[in-house]
C-alpha atoms as a PDB file:
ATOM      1  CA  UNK A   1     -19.260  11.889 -16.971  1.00  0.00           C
ATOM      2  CA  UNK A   2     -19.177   8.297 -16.413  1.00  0.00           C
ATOM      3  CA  UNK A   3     -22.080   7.181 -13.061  1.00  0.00           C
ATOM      4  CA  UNK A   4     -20.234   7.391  -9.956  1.00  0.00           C
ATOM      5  CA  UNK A   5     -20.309   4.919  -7.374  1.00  0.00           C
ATOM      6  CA  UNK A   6     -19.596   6.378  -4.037  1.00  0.00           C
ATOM      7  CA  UNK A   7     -19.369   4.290  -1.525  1.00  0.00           C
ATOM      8  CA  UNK A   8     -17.876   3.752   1.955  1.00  0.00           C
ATOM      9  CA  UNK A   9     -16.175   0.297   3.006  1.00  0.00           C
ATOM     10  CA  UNK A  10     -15.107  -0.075   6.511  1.00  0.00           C
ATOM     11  CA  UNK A  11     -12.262  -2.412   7.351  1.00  0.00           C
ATOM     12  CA  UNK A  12     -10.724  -2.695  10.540  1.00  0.00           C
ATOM     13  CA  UNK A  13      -7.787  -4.418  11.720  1.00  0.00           C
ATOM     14  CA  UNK A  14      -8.943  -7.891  13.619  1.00  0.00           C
ATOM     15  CA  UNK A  15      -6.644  -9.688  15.946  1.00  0.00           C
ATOM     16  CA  UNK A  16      -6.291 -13.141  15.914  1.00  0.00           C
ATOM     17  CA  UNK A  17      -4.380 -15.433  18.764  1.00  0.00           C
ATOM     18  CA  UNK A  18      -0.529 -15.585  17.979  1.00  0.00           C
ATOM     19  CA  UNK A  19       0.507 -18.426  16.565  1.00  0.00           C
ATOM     20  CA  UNK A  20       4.291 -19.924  15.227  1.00  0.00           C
ATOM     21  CA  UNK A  21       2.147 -22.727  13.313  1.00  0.00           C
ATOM     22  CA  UNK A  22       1.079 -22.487   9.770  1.00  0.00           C
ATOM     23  CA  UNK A  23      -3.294 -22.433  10.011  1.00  0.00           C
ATOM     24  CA  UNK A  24      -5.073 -25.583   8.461  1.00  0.00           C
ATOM     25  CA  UNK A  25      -7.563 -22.722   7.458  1.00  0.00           C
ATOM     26  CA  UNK A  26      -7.689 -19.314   6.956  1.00  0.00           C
ATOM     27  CA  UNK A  27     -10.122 -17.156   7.877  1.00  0.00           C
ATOM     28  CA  UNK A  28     -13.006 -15.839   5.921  1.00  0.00           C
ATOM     29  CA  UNK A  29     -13.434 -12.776   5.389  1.00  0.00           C
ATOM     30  CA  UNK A  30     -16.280 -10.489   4.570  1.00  0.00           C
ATOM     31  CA  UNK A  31     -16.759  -6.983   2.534  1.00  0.00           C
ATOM     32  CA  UNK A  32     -19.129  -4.389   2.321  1.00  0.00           C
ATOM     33  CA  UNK A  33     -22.509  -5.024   0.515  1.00  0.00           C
ATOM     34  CA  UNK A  34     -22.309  -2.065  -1.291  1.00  0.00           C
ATOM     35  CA  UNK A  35     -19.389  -1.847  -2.530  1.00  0.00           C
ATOM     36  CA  UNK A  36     -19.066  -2.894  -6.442  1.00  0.00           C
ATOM     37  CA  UNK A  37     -17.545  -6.136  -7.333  1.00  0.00           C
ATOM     38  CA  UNK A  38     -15.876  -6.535  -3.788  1.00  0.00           C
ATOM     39  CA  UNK A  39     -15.602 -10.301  -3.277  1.00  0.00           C
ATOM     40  CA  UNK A  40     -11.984 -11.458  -1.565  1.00  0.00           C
ATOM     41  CA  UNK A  41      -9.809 -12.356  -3.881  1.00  0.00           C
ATOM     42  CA  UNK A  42      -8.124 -16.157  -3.373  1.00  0.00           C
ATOM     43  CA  UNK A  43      -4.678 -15.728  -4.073  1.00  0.00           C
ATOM     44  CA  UNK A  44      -1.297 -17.965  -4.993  1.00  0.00           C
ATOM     45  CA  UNK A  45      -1.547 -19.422  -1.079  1.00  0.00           C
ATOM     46  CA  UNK A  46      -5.070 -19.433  -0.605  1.00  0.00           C
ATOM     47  CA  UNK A  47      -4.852 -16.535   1.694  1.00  0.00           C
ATOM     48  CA  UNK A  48      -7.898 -14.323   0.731  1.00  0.00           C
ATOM     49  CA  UNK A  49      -7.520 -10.893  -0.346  1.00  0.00           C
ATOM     50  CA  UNK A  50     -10.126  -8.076   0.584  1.00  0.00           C
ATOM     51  CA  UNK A  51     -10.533  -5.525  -2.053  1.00  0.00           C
ATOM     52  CA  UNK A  52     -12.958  -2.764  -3.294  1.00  0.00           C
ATOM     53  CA  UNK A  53     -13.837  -1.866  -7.078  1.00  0.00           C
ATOM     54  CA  UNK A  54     -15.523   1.248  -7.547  1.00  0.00           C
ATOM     55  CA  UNK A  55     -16.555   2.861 -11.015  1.00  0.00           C
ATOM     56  CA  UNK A  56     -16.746   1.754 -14.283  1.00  0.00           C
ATOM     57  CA  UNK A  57     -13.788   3.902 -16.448  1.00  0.00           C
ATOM     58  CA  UNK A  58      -9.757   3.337 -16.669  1.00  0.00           C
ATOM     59  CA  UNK A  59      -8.549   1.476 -13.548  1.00  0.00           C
ATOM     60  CA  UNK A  60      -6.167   2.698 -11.285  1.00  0.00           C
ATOM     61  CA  UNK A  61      -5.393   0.708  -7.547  1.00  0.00           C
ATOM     62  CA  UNK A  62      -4.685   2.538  -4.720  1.00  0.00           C
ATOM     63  CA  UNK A  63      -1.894   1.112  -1.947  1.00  0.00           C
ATOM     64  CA  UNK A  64      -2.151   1.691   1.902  1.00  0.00           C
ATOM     65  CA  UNK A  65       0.256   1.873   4.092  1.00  0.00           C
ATOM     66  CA  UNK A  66       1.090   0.820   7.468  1.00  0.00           C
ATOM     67  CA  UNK A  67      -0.667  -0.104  10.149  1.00  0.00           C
ATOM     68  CA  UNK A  68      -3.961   0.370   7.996  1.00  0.00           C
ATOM     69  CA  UNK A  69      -6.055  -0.598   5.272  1.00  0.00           C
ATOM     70  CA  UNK A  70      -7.585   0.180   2.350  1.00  0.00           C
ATOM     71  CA  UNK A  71      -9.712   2.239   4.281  1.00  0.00           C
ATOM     72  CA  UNK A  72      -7.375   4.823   4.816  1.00  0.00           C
ATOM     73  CA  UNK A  73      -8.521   5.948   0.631  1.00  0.00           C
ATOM     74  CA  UNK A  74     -11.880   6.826   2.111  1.00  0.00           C
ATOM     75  CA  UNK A  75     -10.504   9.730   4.288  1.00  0.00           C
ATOM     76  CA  UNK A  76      -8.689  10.971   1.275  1.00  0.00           C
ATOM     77  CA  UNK A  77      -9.837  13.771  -1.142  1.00  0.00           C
ATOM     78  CA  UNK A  78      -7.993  11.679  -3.560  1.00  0.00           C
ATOM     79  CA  UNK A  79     -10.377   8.315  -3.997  1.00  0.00           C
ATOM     80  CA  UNK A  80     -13.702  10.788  -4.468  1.00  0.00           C
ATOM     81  CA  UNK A  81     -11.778  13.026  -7.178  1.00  0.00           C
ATOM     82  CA  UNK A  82     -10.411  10.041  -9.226  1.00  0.00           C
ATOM     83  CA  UNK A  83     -14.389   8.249  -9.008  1.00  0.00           C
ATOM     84  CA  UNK A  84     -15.840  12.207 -10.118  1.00  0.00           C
ATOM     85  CA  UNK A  85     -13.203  12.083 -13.292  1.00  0.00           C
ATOM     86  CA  UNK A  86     -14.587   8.631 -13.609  1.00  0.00           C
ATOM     87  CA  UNK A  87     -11.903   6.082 -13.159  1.00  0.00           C
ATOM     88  CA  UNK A  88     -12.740   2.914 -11.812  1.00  0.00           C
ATOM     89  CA  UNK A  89     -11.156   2.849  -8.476  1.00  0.00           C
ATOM     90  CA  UNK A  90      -9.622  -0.684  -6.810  1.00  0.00           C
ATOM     91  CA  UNK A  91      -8.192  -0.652  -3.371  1.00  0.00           C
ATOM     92  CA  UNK A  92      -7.375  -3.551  -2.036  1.00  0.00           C
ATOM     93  CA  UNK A  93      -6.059  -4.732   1.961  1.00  0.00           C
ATOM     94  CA  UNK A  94      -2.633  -6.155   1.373  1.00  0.00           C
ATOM     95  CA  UNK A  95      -2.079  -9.332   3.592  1.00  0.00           C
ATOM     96  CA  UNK A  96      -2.214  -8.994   6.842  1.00  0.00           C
ATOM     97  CA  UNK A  97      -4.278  -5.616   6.696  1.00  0.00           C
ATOM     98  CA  UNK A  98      -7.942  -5.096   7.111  1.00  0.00           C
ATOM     99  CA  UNK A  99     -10.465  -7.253   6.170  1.00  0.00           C
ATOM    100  CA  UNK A 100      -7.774  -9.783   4.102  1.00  0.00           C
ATOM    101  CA  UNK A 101      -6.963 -12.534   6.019  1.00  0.00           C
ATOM    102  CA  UNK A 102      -3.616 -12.222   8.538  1.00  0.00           C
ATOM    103  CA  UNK A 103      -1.971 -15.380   8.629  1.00  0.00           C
ATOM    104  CA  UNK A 104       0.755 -15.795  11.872  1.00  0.00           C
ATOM    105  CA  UNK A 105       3.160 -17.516  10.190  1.00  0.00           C
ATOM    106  CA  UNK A 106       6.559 -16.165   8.294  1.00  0.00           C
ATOM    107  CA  UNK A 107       5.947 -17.579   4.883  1.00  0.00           C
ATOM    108  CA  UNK A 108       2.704 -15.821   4.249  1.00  0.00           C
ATOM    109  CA  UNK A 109       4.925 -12.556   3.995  1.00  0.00           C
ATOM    110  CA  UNK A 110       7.938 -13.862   2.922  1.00  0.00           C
ATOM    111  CA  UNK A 111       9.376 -13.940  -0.989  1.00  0.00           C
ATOM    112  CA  UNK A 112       7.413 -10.826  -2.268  1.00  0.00           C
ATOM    113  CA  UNK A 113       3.739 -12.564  -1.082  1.00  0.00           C
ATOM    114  CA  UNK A 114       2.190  -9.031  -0.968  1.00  0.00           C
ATOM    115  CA  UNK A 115       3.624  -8.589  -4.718  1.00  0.00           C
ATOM    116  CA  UNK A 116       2.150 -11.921  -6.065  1.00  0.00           C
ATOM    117  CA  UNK A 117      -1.263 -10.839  -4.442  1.00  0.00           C
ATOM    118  CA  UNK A 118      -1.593  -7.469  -6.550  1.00  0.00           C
ATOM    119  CA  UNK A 119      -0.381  -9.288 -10.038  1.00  0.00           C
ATOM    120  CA  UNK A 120      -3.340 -11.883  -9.010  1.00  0.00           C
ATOM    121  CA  UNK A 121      -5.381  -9.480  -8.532  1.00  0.00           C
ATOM    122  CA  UNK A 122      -4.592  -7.538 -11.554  1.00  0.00           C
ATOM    123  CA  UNK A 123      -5.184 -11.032 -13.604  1.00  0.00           C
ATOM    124  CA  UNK A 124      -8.050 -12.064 -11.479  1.00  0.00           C
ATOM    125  CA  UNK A 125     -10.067  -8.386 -12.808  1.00  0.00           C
ATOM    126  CA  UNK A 126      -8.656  -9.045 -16.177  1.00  0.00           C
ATOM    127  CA  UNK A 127      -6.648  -6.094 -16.263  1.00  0.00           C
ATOM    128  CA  UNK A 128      -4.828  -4.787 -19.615  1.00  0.00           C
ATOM    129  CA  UNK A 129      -3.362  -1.569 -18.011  1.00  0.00           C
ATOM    130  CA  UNK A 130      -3.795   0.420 -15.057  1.00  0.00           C
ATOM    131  CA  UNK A 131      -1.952   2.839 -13.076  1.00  0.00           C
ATOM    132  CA  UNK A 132      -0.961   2.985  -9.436  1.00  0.00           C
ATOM    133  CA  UNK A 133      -0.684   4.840  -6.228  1.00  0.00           C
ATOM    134  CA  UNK A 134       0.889   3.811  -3.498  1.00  0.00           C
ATOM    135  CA  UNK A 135       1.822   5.933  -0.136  1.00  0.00           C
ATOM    136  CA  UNK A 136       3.993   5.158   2.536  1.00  0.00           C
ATOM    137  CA  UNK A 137       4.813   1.226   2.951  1.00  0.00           C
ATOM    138  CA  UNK A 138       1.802   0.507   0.018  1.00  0.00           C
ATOM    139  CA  UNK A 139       4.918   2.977  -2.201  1.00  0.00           C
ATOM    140  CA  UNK A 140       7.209   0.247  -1.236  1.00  0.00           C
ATOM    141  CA  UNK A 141       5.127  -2.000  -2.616  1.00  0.00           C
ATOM    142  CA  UNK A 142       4.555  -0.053  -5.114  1.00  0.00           C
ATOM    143  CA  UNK A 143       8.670   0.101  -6.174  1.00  0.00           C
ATOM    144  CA  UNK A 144       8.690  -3.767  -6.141  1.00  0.00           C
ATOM    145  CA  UNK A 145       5.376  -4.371  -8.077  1.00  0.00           C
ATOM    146  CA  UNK A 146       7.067  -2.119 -11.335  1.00  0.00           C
ATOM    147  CA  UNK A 147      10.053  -4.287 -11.307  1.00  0.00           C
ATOM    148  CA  UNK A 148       7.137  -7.618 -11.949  1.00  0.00           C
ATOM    149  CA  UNK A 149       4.060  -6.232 -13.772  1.00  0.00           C
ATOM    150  CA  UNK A 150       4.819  -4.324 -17.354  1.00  0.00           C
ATOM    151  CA  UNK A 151       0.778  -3.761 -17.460  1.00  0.00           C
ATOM    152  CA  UNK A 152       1.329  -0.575 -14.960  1.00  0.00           C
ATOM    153  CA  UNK A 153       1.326   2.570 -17.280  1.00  0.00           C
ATOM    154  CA  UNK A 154       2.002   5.405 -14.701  1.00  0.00           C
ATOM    155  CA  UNK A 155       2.852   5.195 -11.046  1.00  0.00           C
ATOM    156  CA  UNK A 156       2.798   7.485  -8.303  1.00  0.00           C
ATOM    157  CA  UNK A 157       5.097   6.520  -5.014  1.00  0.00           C
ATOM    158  CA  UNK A 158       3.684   8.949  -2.157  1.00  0.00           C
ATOM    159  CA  UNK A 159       5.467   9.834   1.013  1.00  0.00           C
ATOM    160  CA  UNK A 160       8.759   7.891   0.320  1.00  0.00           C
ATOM    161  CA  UNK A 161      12.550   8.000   0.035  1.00  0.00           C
ATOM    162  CA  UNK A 162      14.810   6.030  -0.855  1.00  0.00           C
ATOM    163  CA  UNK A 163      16.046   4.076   2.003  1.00  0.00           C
ATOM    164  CA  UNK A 164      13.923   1.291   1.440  1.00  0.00           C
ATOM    165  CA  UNK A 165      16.149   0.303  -1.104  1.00  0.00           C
ATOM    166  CA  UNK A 166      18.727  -0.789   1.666  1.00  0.00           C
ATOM    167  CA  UNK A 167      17.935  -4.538   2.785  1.00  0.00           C
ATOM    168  CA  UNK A 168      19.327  -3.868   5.911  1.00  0.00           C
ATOM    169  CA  UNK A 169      17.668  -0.372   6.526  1.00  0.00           C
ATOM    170  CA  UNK A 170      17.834   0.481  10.422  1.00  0.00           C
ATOM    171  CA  UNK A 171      14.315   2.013  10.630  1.00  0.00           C
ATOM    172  CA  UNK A 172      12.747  -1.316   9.338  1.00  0.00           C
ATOM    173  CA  UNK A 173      14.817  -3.433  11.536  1.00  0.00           C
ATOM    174  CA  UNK A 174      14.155  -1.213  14.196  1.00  0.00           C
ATOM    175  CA  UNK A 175      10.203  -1.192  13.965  1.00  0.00           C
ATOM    176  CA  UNK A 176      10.144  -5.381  13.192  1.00  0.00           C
ATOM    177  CA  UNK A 177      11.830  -5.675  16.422  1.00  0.00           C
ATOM    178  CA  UNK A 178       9.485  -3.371  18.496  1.00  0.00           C
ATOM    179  CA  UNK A 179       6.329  -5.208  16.982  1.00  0.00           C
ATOM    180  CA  UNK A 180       7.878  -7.988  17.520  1.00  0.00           C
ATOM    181  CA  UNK A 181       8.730  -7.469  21.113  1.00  0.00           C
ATOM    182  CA  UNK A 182      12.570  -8.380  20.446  1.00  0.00           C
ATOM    183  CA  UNK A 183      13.444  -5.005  21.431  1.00  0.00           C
ATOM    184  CA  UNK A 184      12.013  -2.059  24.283  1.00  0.00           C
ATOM    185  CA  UNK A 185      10.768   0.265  22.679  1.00  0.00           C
ATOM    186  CA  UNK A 186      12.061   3.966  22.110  1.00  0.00           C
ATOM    187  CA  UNK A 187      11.040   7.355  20.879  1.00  0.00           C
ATOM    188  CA  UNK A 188      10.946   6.146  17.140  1.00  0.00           C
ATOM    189  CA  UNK A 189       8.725   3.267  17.930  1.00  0.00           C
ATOM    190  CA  UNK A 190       6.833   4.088  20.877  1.00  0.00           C
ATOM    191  CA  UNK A 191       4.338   6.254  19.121  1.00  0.00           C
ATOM    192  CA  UNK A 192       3.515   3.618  16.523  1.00  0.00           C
ATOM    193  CA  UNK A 193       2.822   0.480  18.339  1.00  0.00           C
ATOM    194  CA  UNK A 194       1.263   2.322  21.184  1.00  0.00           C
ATOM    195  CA  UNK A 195      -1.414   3.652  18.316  1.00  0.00           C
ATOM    196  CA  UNK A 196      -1.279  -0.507  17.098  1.00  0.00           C
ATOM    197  CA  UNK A 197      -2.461  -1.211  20.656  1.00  0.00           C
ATOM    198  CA  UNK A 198      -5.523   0.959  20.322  1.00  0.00           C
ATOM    199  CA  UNK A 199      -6.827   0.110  17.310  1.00  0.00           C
ATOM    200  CA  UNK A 200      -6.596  -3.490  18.360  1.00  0.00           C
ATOM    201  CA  UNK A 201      -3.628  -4.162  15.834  1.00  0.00           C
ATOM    202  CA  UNK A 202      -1.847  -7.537  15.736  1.00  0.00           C
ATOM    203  CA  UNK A 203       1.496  -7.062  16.726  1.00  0.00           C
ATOM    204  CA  UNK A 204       2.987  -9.939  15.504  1.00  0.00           C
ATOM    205  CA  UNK A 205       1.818  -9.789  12.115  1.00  0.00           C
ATOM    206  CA  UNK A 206       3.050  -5.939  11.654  1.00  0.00           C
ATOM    207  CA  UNK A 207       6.167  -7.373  12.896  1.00  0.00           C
ATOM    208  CA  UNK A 208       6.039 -10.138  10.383  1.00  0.00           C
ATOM    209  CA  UNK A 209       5.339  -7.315   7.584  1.00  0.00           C
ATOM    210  CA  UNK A 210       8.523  -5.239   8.319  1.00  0.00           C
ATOM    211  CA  UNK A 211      10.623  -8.512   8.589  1.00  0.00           C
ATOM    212  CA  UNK A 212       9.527  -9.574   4.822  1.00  0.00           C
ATOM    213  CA  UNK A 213       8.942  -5.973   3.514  1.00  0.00           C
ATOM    214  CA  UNK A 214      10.061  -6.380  -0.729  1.00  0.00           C
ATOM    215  CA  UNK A 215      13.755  -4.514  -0.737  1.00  0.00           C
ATOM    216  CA  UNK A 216      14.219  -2.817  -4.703  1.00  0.00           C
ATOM    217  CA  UNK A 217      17.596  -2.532  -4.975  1.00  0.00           C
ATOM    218  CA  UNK A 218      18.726   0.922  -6.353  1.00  0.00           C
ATOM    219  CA  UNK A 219      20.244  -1.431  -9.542  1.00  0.00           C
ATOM    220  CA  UNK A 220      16.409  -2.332 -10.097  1.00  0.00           C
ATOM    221  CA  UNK A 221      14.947   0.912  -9.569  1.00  0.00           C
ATOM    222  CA  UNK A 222      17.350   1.896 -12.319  1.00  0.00           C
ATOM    223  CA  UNK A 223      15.689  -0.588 -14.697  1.00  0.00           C
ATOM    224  CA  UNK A 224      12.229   0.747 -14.167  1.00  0.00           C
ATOM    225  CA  UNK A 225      10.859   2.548 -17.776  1.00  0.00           C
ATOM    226  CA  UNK A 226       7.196   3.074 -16.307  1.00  0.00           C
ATOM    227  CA  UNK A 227       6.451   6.972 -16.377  1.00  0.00           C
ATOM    228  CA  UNK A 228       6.468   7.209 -11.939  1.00  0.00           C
ATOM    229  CA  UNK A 229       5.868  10.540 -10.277  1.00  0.00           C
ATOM    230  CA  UNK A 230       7.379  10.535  -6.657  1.00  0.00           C
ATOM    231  CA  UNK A 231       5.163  12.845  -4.320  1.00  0.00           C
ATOM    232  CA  UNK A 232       5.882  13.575  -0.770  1.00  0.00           C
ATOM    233  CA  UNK A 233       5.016  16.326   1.497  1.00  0.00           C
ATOM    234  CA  UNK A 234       7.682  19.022   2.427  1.00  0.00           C
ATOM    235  CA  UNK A 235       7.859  17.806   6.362  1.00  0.00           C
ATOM    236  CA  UNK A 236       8.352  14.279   4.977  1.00  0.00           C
ATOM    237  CA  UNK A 237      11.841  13.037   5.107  1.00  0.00           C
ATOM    238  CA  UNK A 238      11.562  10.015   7.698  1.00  0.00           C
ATOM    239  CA  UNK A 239      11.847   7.712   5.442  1.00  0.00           C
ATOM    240  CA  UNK A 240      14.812   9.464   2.995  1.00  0.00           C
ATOM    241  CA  UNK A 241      14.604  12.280   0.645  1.00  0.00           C
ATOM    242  CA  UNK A 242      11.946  11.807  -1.899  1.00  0.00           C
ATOM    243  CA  UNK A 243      14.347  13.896  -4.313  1.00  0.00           C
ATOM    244  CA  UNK A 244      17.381  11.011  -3.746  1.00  0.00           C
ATOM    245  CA  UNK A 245      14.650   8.438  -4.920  1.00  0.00           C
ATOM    246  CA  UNK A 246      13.519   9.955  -8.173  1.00  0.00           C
ATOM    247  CA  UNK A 247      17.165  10.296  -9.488  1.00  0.00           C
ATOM    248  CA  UNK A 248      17.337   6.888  -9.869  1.00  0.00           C
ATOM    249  CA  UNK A 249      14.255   6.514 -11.960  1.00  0.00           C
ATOM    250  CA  UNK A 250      14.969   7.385 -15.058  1.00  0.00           C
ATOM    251  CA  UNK A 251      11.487   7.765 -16.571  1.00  0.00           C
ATOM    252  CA  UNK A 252       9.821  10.417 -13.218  1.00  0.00           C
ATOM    253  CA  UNK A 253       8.980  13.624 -12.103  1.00  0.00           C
ATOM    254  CA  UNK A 254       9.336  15.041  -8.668  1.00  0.00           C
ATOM    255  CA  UNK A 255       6.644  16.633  -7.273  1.00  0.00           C
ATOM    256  CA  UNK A 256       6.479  18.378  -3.264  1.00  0.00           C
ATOM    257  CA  UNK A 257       3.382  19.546  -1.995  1.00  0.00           C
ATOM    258  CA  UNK A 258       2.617  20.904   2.017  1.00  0.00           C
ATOM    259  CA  UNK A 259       1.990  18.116   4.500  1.00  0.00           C
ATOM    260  CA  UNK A 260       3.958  15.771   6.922  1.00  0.00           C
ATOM    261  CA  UNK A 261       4.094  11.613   6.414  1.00  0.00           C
ATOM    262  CA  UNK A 262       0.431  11.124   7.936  1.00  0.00           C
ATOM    263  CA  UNK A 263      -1.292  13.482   6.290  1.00  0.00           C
ATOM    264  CA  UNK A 264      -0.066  14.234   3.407  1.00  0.00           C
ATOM    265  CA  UNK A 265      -2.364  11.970   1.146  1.00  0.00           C
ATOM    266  CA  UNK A 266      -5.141  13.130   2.648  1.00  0.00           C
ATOM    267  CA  UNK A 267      -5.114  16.499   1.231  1.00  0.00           C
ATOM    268  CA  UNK A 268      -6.515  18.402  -1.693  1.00  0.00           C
ATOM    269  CA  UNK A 269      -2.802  19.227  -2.823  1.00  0.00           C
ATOM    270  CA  UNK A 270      -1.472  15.730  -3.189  1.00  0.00           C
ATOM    271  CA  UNK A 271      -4.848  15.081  -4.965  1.00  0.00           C
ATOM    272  CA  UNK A 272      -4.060  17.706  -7.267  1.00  0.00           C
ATOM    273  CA  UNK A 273      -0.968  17.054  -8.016  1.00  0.00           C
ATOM    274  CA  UNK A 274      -1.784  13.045  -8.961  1.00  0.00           C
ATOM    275  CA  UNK A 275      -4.721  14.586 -11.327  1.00  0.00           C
ATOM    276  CA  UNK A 276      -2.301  17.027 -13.288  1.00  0.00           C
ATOM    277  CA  UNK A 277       0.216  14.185 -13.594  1.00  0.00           C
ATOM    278  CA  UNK A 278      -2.902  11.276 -14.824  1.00  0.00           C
ATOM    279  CA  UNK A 279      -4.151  14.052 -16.977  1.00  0.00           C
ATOM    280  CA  UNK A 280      -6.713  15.032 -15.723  1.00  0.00           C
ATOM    281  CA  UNK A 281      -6.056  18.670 -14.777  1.00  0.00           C
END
């Protein structure tokens, strides 16, 4: 058993004044003393990534979803089984998220930004191979990242369908435009930008994240040969039916486990299940 390096990292969302111009600078941000090799990460734009790297064995990343951060992991039973088997364990804020800088302008999300960030980030840790999880929008990311990076060796997409492989998906348009305020919002939407508002969320750039969210086309997914397990809960189908998406990857298992979309990936089943398919159960 490799040491273990268990630590907490606590990154909140931050607003910032809204903004149509691009920033002379970006913000600094800051990361948690104790976690392991944790300085932001400078990426193609100069925007600066916030990420964690815990553990010292094979390296897997970890993607969050939406409205949230890379401190979502830490409520997980997943993060503290994968550092006990003794993988080294990288989770990272994508743009906009967290402790990584939010920028309030349209480029900074546009033409696969959050993409770019994770190969940097990959190169910037010198990474050979490593494997990756992604759940809810970070699975998104997650389907766009294996069309760009050969280096990922097995993939799990969490709590996702396949209708994010329609560029004009009506959920996505429909949630841009409610962060956005370009629409009133309704019983889809209400729920979510209400619990934005609390957690002192900035609206405009989760709007800005739906409006540039990567699209894989179902041709693409096709093309994937990475070994991907798609795992969703059994009261998950808001998004599509996880079963539709894994018939169009032609190297993947399907794999449904109790839970609904926002807690699902919290649980000691989907934990499970990603050990038995890394090999480790």
């Amino acid at each position: 058993m490799k040491y273990l390096h268990l630590f907490l990292v606590l990154l909140i969302f931050q607003c910032s004044p809204s903004s149509n111009q691009e920033p002379k600078d970006q913000t600094t941000t800051t990361t948690s003393p104790l976690a392991l090799r944790s300085s932001p990460l400078v990426s193609f734009d100069n925007i600066k990534i916030a990420f964690t790297d815990e553990g010292q064995g094979d390296p897997i990343i970890l993607l969050h979803g939406f409205i949230s951060s890379g401190n979502s992991w830490n409520k997980s039973i997943l993060k503290k089984a994968l550092l006990e088997k003794g993988y080294r364990v990288i989770v990272p804020d994508l743009r906009g998220n967290g402790e990584s800088d939010k920028p309030l302008f349209p480029k900074a999300y546009s033409n696969d930004a959050e993409i770019k960030d994770l190969i940097k980030l990959a190169d910037y840790l010198s990474l050979e191979k490593y494997e990756v999880v992604g759940y809810s929008r970070g699975s998104i990311i997650l389907a766009k990242l294996l069309t760009k990076d050969q280096r990922i060796s097995k993939a799990v997409i969490g709590g996702m369908g396949l209708d994010f492989t329609n560029p004009e998906w009506d959920r996505r348009i429909m949630f841009a435009k409610a962060f956005g305020g370009e629409a009133p919002l309704n019983e889809m939407t209400e729920g979510a930008v209400n619990y934005a508002k609390s957690i002192n969320a900035n609206l405009k750039v989760l709007s800005l994240l739906q409006h540039h969210q990567p699209v894989t086309s179902i041709g693409e997914l096709e093309k994937i040969r990475t070994s991907v397990l798609v795992l969703a809960g059994n009261e998950d189908i808001d998004n599509g039916t996880p079963g539709d998406l894994q018939k169009h990857l032609s190297n993947s298992s399907l794999k449904i486990v109790p839970g609904d979309h926002n807690n699902t990936y919290k649980g000691q089943a989907f934990s499970d299940a990603v050990l038995e398919y890394l090999g480790e159960e």
